[in-house]
C-alpha atoms as a PDB file:
ATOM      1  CA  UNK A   1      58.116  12.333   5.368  1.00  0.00           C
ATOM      2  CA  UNK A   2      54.457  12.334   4.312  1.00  0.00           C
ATOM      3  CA  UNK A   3      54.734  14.817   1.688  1.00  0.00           C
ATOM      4  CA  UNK A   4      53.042  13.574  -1.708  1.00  0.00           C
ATOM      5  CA  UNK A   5      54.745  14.774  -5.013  1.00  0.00           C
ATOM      6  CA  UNK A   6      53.186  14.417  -8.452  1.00  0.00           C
ATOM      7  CA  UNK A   7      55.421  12.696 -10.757  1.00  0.00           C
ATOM      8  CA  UNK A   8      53.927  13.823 -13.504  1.00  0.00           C
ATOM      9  CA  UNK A   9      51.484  16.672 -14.531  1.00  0.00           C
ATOM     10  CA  UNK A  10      47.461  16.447 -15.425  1.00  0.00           C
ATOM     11  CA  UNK A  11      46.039  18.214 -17.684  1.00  0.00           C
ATOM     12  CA  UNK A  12      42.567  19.418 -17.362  1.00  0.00           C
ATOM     13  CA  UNK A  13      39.890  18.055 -20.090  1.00  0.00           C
ATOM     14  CA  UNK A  14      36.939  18.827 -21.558  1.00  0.00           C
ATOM     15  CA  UNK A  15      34.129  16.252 -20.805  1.00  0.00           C
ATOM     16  CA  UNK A  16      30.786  16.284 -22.976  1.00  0.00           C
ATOM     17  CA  UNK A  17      27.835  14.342 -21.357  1.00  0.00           C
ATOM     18  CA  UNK A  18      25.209  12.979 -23.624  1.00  0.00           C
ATOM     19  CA  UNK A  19      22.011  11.304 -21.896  1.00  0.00           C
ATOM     20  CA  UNK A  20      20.463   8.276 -22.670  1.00  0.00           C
ATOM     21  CA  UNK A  21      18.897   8.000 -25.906  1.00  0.00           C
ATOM     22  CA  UNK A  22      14.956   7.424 -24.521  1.00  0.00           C
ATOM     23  CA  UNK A  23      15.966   9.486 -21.109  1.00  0.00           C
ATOM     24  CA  UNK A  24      16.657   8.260 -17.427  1.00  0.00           C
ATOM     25  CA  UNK A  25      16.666   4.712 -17.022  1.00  0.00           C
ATOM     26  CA  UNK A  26      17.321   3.465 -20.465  1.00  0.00           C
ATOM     27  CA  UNK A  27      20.262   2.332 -22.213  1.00  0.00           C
ATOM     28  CA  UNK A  28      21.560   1.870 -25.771  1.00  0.00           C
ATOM     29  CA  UNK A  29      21.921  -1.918 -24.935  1.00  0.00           C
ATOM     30  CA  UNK A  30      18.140  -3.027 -24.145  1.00  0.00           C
ATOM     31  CA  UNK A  31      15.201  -1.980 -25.220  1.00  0.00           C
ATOM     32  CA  UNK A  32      13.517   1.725 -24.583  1.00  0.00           C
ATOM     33  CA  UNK A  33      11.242   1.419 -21.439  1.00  0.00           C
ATOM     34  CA  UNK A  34       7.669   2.805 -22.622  1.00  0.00           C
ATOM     35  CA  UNK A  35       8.516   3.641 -26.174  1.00  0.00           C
ATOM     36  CA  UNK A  36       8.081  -0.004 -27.803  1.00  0.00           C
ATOM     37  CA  UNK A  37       6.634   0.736 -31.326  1.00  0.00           C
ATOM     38  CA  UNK A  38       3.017  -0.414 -32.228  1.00  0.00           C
ATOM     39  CA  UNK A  39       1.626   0.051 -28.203  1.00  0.00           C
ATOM     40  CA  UNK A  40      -1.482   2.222 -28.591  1.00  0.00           C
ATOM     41  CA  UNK A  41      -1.963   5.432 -27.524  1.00  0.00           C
ATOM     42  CA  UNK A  42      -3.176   4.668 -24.061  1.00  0.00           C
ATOM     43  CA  UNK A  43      -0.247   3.100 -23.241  1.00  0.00           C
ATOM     44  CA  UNK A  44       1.731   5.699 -24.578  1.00  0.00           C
ATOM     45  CA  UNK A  45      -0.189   8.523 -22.457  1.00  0.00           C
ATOM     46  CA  UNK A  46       0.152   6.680 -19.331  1.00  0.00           C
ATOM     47  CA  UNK A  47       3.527   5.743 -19.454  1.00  0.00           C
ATOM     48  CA  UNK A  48       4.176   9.573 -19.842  1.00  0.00           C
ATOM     49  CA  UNK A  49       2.390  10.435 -16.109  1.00  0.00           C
ATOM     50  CA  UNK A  50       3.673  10.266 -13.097  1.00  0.00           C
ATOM     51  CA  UNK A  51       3.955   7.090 -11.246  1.00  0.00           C
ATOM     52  CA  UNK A  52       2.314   8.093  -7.691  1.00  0.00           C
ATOM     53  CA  UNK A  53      -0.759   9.339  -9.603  1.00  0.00           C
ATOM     54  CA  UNK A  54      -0.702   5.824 -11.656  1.00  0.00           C
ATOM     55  CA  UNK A  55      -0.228   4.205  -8.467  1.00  0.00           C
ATOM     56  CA  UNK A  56      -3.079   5.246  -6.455  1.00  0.00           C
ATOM     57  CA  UNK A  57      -5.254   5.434  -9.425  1.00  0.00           C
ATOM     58  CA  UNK A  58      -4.714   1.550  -9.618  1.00  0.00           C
ATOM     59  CA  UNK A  59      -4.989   1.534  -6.152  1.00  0.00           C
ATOM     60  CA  UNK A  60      -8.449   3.031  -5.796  1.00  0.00           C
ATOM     61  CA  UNK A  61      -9.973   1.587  -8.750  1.00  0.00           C
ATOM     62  CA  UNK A  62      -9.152  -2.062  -7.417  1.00  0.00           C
ATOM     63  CA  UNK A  63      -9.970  -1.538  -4.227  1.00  0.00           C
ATOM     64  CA  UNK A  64     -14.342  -0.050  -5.828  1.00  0.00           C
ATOM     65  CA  UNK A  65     -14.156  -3.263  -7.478  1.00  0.00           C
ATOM     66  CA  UNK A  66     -13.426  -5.339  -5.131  1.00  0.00           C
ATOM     67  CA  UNK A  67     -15.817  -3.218  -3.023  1.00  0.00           C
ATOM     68  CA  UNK A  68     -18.752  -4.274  -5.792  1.00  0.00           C
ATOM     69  CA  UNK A  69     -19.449  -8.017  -4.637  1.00  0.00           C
ATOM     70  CA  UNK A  70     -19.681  -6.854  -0.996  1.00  0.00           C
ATOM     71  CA  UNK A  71     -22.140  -4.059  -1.639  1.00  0.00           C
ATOM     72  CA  UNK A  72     -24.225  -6.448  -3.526  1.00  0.00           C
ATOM     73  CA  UNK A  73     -24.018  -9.178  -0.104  1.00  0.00           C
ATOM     74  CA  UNK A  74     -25.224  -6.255   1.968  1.00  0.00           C
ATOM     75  CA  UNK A  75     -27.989  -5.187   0.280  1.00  0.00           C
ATOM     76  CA  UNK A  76     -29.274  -8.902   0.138  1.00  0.00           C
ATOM     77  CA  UNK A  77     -28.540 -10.340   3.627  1.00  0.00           C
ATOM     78  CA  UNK A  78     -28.569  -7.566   5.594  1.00  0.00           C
ATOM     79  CA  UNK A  79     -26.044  -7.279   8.431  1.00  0.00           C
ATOM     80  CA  UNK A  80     -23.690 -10.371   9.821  1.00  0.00           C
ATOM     81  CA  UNK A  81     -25.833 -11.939  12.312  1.00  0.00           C
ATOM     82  CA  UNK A  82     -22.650 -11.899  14.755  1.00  0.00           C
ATOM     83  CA  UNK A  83     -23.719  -7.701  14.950  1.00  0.00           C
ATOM     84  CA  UNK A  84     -27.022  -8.655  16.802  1.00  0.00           C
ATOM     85  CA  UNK A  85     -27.350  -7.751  20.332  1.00  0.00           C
ATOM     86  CA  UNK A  86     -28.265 -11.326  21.078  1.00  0.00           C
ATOM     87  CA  UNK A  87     -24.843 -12.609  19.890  1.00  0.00           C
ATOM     88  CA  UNK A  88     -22.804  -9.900  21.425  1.00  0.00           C
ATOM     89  CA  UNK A  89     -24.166 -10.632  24.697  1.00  0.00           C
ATOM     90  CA  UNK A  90     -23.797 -14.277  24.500  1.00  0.00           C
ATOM     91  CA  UNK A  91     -20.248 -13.744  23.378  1.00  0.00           C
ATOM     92  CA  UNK A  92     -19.929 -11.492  26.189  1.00  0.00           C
ATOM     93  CA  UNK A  93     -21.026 -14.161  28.377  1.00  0.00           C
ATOM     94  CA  UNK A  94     -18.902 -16.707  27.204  1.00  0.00           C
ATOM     95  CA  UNK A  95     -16.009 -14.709  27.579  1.00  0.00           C
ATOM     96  CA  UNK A  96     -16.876 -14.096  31.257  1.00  0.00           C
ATOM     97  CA  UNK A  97     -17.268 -17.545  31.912  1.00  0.00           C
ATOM     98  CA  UNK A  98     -13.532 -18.617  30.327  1.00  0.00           C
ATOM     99  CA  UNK A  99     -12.363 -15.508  31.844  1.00  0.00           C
ATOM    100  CA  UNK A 100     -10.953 -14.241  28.970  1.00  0.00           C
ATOM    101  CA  UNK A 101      -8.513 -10.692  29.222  1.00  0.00           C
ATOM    102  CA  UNK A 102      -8.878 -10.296  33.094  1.00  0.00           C
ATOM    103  CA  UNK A 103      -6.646  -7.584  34.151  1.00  0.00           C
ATOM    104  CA  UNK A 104      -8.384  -4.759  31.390  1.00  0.00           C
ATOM    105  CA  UNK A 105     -11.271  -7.272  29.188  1.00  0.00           C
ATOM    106  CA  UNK A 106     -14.400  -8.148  29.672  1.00  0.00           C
ATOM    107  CA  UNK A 107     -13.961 -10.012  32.645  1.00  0.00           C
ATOM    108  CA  UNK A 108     -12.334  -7.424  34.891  1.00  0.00           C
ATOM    109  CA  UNK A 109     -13.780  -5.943  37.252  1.00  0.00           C
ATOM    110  CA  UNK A 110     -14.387  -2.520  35.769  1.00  0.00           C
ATOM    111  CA  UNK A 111     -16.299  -4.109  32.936  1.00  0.00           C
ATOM    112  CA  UNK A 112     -18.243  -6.544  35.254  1.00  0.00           C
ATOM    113  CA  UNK A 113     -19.258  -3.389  37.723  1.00  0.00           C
ATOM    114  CA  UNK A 114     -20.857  -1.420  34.651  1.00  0.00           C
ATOM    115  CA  UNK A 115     -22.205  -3.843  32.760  1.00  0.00           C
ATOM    116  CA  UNK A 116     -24.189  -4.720  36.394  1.00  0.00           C
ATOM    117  CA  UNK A 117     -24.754  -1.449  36.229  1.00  0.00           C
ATOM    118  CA  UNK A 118     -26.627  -1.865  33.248  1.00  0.00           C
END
């Protein structure tokens, strides 16, 4: 038979949880994460917020300064030269004579028929 019996009887008790002394993610064992004594106030703040709005705060104010060096290229040289017409329709060329991307390219016939066309 498959029938269980208890040999011996439970009694129900009363469990108190208590959290973690600094909240989620921190432990009586190592230190408090984000409440180290003698980090200044900015610190403080900011380990308060949110992490997605830390995140892409970091995230956009890296990416303007890495932006700042190629703003100031551009507004001394000017445009790659590769953007020219000149070089696009050499490349163009080139292509066409390696017959590079056949079947839907440059060098199929669609694109060879319109730029004729042209």
């Amino acid at each position: 038979p498959n029938t269980w019996t208890p040999t011996q009887k439970f009694k129900m008790v009363k469990v108190w949880y208590e959290p973690p002394p600094y909240g989620p993610g921190t432990s009586l064992n190592r230190p408090a994460y984000g409440h180290q004594a003698g980090g200044t106030q900015l610190i403080q703040q900011l380990s308060r917020r949110p992490q997605g709005m830390l995140i892409a705060g970091a995230l956009v104010t890296f990416s303007a300064i890495a932006y700042i060096p190629i703003m100031i290229r551009e507004a001394r040289q000017g445009l790659p030269f590769t953007i020219s017409p000149e070089y696009m329709a050499a490349q163009r060329a080139y292509m066409r004579y390696h017959n590079m991307n056949p079947i839907f390219g440059i060098s199929s016939k669609e694109a060879r028929a319109a730029d004729e066309a042209h």
